[in-house]
Structures are given as structure tokens and as C-alpha cells.
Protein backbone atom coordinates (compact mmCIF):
# COMPACT_ATOMS: atom_id res chain seq x y z
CA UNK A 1 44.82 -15.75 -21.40
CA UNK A 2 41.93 -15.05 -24.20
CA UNK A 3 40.31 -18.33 -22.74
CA UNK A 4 40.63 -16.99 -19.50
CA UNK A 5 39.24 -13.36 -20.09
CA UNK A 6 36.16 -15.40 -22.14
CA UNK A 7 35.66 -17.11 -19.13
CA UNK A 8 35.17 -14.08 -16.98
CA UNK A 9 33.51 -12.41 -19.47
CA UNK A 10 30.69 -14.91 -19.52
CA UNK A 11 30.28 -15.50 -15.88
CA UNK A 12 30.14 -11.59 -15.74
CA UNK A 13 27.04 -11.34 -18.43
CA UNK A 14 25.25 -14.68 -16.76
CA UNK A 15 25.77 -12.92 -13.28
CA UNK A 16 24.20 -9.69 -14.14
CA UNK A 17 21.23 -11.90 -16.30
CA UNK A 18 21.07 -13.99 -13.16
CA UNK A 19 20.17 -11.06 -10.83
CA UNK A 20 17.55 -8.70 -13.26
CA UNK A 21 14.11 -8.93 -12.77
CA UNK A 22 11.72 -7.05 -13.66
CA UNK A 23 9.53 -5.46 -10.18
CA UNK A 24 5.82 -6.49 -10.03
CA UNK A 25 2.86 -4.23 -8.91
CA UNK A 26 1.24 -4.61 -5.85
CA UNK A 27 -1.90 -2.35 -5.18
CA UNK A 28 -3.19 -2.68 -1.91
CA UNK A 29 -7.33 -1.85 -2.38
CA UNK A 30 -9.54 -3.45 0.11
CA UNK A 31 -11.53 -5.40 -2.01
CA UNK A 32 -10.96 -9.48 -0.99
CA UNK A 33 -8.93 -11.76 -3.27
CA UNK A 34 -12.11 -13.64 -5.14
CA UNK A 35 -9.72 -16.89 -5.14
CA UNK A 36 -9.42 -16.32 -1.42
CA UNK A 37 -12.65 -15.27 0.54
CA UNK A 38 -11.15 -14.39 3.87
CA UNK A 39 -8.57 -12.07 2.84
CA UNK A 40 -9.70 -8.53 3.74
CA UNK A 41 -13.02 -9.93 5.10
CA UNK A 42 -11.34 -9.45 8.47
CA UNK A 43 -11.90 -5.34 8.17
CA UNK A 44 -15.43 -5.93 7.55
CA UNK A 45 -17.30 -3.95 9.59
CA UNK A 46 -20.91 -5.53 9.19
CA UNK A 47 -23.22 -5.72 12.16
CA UNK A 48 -21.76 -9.15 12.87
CA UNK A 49 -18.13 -7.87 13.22
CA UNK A 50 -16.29 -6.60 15.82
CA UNK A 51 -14.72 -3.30 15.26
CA UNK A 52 -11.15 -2.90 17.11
CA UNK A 53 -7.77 -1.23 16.51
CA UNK A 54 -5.50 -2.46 16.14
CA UNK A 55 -6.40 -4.91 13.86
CA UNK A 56 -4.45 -7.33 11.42
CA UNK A 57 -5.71 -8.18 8.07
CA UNK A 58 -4.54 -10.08 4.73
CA UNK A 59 -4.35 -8.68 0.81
CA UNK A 60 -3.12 -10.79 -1.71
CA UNK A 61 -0.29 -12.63 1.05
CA UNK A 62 0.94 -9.43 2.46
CA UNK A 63 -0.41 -9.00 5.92
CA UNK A 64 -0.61 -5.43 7.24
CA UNK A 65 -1.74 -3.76 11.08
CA UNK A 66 -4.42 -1.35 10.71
CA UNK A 67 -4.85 0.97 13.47
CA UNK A 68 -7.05 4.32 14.16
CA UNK A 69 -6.22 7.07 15.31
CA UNK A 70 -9.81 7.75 16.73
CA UNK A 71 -13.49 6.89 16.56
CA UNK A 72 -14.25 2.48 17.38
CA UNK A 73 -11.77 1.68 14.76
CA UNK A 74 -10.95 0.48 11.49
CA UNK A 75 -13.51 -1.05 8.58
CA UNK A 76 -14.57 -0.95 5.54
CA UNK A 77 -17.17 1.42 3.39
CA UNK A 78 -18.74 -0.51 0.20
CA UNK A 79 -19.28 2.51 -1.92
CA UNK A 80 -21.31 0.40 -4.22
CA UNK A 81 -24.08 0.52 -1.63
CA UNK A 82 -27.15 3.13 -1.99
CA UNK A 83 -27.98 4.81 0.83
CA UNK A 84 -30.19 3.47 3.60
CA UNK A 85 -30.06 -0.09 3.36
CA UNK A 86 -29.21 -1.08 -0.42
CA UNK A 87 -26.71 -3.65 -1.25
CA UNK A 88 -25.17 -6.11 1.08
CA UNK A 89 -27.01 -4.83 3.63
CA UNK A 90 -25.02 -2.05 4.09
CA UNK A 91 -26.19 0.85 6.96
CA UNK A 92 -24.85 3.49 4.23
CA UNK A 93 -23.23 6.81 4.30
CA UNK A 94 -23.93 9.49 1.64
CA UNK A 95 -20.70 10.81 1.32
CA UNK A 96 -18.60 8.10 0.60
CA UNK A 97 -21.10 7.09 -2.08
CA UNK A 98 -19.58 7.48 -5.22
CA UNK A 99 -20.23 4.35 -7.24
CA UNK A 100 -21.56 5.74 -10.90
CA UNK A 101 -20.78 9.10 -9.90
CA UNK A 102 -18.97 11.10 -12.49
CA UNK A 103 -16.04 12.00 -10.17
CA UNK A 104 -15.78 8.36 -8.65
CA UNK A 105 -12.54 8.00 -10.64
CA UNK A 106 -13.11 4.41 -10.91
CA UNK A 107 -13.87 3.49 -7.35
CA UNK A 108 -16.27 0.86 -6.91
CA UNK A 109 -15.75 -1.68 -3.99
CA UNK A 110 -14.39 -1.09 -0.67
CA UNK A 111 -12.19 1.87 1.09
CA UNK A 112 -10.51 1.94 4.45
CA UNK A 113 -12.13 3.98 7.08
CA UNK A 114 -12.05 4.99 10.83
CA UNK A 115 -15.09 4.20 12.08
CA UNK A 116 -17.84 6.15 13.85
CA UNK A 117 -17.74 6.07 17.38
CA UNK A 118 -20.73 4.72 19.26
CA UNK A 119 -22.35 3.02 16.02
CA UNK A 120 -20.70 -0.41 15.54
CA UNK A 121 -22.03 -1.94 12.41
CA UNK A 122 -23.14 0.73 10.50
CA UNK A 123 -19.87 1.23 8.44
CA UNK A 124 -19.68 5.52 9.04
CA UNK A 125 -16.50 7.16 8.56
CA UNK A 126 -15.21 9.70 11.92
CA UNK A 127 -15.35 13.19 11.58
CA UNK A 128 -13.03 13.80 14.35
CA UNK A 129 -9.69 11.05 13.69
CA UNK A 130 -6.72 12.96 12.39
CA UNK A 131 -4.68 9.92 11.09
CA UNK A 132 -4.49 6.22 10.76
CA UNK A 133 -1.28 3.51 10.49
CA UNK A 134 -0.48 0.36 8.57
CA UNK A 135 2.39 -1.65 9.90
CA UNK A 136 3.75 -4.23 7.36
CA UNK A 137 4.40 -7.41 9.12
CA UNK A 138 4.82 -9.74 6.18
CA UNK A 139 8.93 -10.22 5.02
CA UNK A 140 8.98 -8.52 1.92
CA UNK A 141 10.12 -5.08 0.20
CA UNK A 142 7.84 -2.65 -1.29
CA UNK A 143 8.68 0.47 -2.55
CA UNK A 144 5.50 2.83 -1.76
CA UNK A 145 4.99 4.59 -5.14
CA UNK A 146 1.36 6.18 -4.47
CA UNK A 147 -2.33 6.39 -2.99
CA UNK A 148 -5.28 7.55 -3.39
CA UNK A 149 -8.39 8.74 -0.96
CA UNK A 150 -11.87 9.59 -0.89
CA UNK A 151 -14.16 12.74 0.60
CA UNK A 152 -13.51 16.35 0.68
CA UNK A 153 -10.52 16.91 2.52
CA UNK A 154 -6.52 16.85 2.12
CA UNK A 155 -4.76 13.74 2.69
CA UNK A 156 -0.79 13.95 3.69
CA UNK A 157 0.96 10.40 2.87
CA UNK A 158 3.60 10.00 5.04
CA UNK A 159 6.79 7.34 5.68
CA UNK A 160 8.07 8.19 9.10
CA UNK A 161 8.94 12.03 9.45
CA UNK A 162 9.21 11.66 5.26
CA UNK A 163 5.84 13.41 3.54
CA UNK A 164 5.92 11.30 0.02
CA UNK A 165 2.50 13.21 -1.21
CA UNK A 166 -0.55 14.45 -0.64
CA UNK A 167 -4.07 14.22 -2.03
CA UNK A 168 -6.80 17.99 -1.69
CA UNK A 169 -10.16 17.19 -2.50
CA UNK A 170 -11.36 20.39 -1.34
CA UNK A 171 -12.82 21.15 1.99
CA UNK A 172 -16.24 21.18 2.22
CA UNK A 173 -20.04 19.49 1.08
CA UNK A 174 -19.85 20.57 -2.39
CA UNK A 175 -16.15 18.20 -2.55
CA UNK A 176 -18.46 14.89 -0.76
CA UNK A 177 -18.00 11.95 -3.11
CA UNK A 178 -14.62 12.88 -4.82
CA UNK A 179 -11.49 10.84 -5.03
CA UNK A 180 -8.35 12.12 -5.35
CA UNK A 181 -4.96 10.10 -6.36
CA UNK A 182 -1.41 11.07 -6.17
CA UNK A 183 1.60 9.58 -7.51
CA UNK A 184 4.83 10.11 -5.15
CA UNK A 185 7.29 11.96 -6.65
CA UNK A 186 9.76 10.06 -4.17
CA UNK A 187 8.94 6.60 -3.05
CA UNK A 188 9.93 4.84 0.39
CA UNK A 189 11.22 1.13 0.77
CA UNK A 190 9.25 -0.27 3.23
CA UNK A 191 10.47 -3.79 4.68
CA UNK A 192 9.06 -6.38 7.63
CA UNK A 193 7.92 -3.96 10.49
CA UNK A 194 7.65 -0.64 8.84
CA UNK A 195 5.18 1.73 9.43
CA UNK A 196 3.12 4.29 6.78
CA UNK A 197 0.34 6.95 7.81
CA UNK A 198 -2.13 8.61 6.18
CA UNK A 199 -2.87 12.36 8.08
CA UNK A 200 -6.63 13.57 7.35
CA UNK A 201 -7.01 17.25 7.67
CA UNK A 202 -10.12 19.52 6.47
CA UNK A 203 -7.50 21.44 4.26
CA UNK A 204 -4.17 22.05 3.50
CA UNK A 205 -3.73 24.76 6.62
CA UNK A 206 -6.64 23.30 8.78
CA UNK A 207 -4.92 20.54 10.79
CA UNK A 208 -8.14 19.76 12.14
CA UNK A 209 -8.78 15.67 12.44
CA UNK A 210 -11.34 15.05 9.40
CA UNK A 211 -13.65 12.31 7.93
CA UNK A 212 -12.52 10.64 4.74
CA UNK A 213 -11.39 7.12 3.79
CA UNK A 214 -8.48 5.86 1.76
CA UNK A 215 -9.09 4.22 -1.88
CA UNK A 216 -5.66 2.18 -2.10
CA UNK A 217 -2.01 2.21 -1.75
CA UNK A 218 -0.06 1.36 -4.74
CA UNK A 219 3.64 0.01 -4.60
CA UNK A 220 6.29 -2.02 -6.52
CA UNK A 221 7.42 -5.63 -4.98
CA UNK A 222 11.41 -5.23 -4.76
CA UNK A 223 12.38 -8.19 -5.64
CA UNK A 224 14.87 -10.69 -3.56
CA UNK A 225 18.52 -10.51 -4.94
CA UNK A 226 19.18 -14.40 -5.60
CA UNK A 227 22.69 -15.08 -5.30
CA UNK A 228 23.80 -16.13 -9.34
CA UNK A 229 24.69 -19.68 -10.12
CA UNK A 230 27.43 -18.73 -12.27
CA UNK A 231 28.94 -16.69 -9.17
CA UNK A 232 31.25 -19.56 -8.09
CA UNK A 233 32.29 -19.62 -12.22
CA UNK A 234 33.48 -15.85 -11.70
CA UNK A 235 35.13 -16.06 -8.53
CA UNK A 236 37.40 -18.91 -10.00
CA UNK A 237 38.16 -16.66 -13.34
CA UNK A 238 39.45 -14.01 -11.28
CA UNK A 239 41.43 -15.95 -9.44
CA UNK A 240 42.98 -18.01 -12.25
CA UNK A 241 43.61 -14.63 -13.57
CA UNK A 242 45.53 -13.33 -11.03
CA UNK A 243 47.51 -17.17 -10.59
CA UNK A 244 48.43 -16.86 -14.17
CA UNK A 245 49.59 -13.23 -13.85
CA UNK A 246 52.07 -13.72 -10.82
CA UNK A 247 53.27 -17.02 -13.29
CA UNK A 248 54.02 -14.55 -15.58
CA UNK A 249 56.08 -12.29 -13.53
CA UNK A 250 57.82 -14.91 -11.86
């Protein structure tokens, strides 16, 4: 029996070694993968693109829907443009320029917003859109862990009916440029299909829709459970344990 029970024993520690891992990070930013020029590029919302919601786009593999509640849709702000036409040939917009500002909290490249109504190709953030969606369509797990967003207002982070955390960067012009992160004090698994919103309100008890733009979503890959190769080892321990105790009783 001791060879048997060693048996078991090591299948059980190979098993459990088998199926650890350790989760990666996955931080969802809007800046393109610089090995892979077309991912994100497809939220660009230059004069030469074509603004729409809903709208599909790639970051680092994991393809997401993007669509606005409001205004001529999604794109993206380059805060590291100046005003007027600087960098990139960006149309600018004041208040989402906060590249080598003091309360930039390290934002420098692009944010999500819902764009202006009625000026395609000037990337402007919409006063008046009270929430936006991302739908995960690749086949994977992430666990939704935090975010971040940028402009006065108060940003609720939300998983279904399920409010994981918000972000208040005041409400009003003296709050323009600031960025505001949050880590969730309870995450959400998200899998193939699911569906996250951000809420944009001028403050905490004003529900009003608001401007703003969102900075990134942060999350842990969960990873695939492989089934062990020493599982087929353990099943036949157990069993020529119990064959050897019904010997022994007969």
C-alpha cells in the first residue's frame, strides 16, 4: 500500500503544479500596439475616418465593440496634441489636454471619447452623452480590476446592474485636464460577449449626460484551466486503491 499512497501522492502534487499559473495583466489604453500598426487605429477619428457606433476595434488580440451613447460616435483624443492644430494634425480640444500638466497622472497618448456631434474629424468630446459600452467579443476571461478617466466630472464603472467603482474629478472648469483612477474594490469576470459601461455624470448627484473621456481599463487575463497530464496517473491510484482495499476485505 505505501507504493500505492506514493503514487497518489505524486499525481496529486503534479496535478495541482500542472494547473497554477500565475494571471497576466492586461491594460486596455488606446494607444496602438507599435509591433502592430492597425490595432486601435480603427477608433481614429482623423478627418479621413469615419466616425460610427457601433464600432469594433483591436488591443493587443482582444477585440472589443465600442458604442456611444450619444453625439457621432466613438474616437480617439491624442492628449499629446497642443491646441489648434499641433501634433499629428490634431483639430484639438483644451480640456482634454493634459500632456505635461502636473495633474496628467501620467497620461500621454490616446483616450476614448464620444464624439461631438456635427464635427466629424475634429476629435471633440460630447457634452451631452451620458454613457458608453464595450462588448468583449474575443474568447477569453478577464477579471475587470480597474479604470481610470479624464475631465471634470464623476465616472460610475459598471458590470451589468453591478457598480465596481467610480472615479470624481470634480464638476466644473477649474477640474478640466484632471485624471482620476480607481481601483475596484470588487472585480467582475467578464467572458466572450460580455458587456461593461462607463456612466458620465457632471457629479456624483447630477445625473446629467457629461463630457469626459476614459484613460484605460485595467484587468487580469484568467487563465485557461489545462486539464493535467498526470490526471490519468491519479485516476488509476485511486482506483488501485480502492481494488486493493475490497482484496483486503474479501
Amino acid at each position: 500500500m505505501g507504493s500505492v499512497k506514493r503514487i497518489i501522492l505524486s499525481a496529486v502534487t503534479f496535478a495541482v503544479m500542472g494547473s497554477a499559473a500565475s494571471a497576466a495583466t492586461y491594460v486596455l489604453d488606446f494607444d496602438a500596439d507599435p509591433t502592430n500598426a492597425a490595432e486601435v487605429a480603427s477608433l481614429d477619428s482623423s478627418a479621413t475616418q469615419t466616425i460610427s457606433s457601433p464600432r469594433d476595434f483591436t488591443d493587443s488580440g482582444v477585440t472589443w465593440r465600442v458604442e456611444s451613447s450619444g453625439g457621432a460616435g466613438v474616437g480617439l483624443f491624442d492628449t499629446t496634441c497642443s491646441y489648434g492644430f499641433g501634433t499629428n494634425g490634431c483639430a484639438g480640444d483644451a480640456d482634454l489636454e493634459v500632456f505635461n500638466q502636473m495633474n496628467a497622472e501620467g497620461v500621454a497618448g490616446n483616450v476614448l471619447i464620444q464624439q461631438e456631434a456635427g464635427n466629424p474629424g475634429r476629435p471633440d468630446d460630447d457634452a451631452n452623452t451620458s454613457f458608453l459600452t464595450l462588448t468583449l467579443l474575443t474568447d477569453i476571461t478577464l477579471e475587470w480590476t480597474g479604470a481610470s478617466a479624464l475631465d471634470d466630472g464623476f465616472y460610475l464603472f459598471n458590470f451589468g446592474a453591478q457598480l465596481l467603482g467610480t472615479v470624481d474629478n470634480g464638476n466644473g472648469s477649474a477640474f478640466d485636464n484632471t485624471t482620476g483612477s480607481v481601483d475596484f474594490a470588487s472585480t467582475a469576470l467578464l467572458t466572450q460577449n460580455d458587456t461593461i459601461t462607463v456612466f458620465f455624470q457632471r457629479s456624483a448627484t447630477d445625473t446629467r449626460g457629461a463630457s469626459g473621456a476614459v484613460d484605460n481599463f485595467r484587468f487580469n487575463v484568467v487563465p485557461a484551466v489545462p486539464v493535467p497530464a498526470s490526471l490519468p496517473l491519479l485516476v488509476g491510484g485511486f482506483g488501485l486503491m480502492a481494488f486493493m482495499h475490497r482484496r483486503r476485505k474479501a
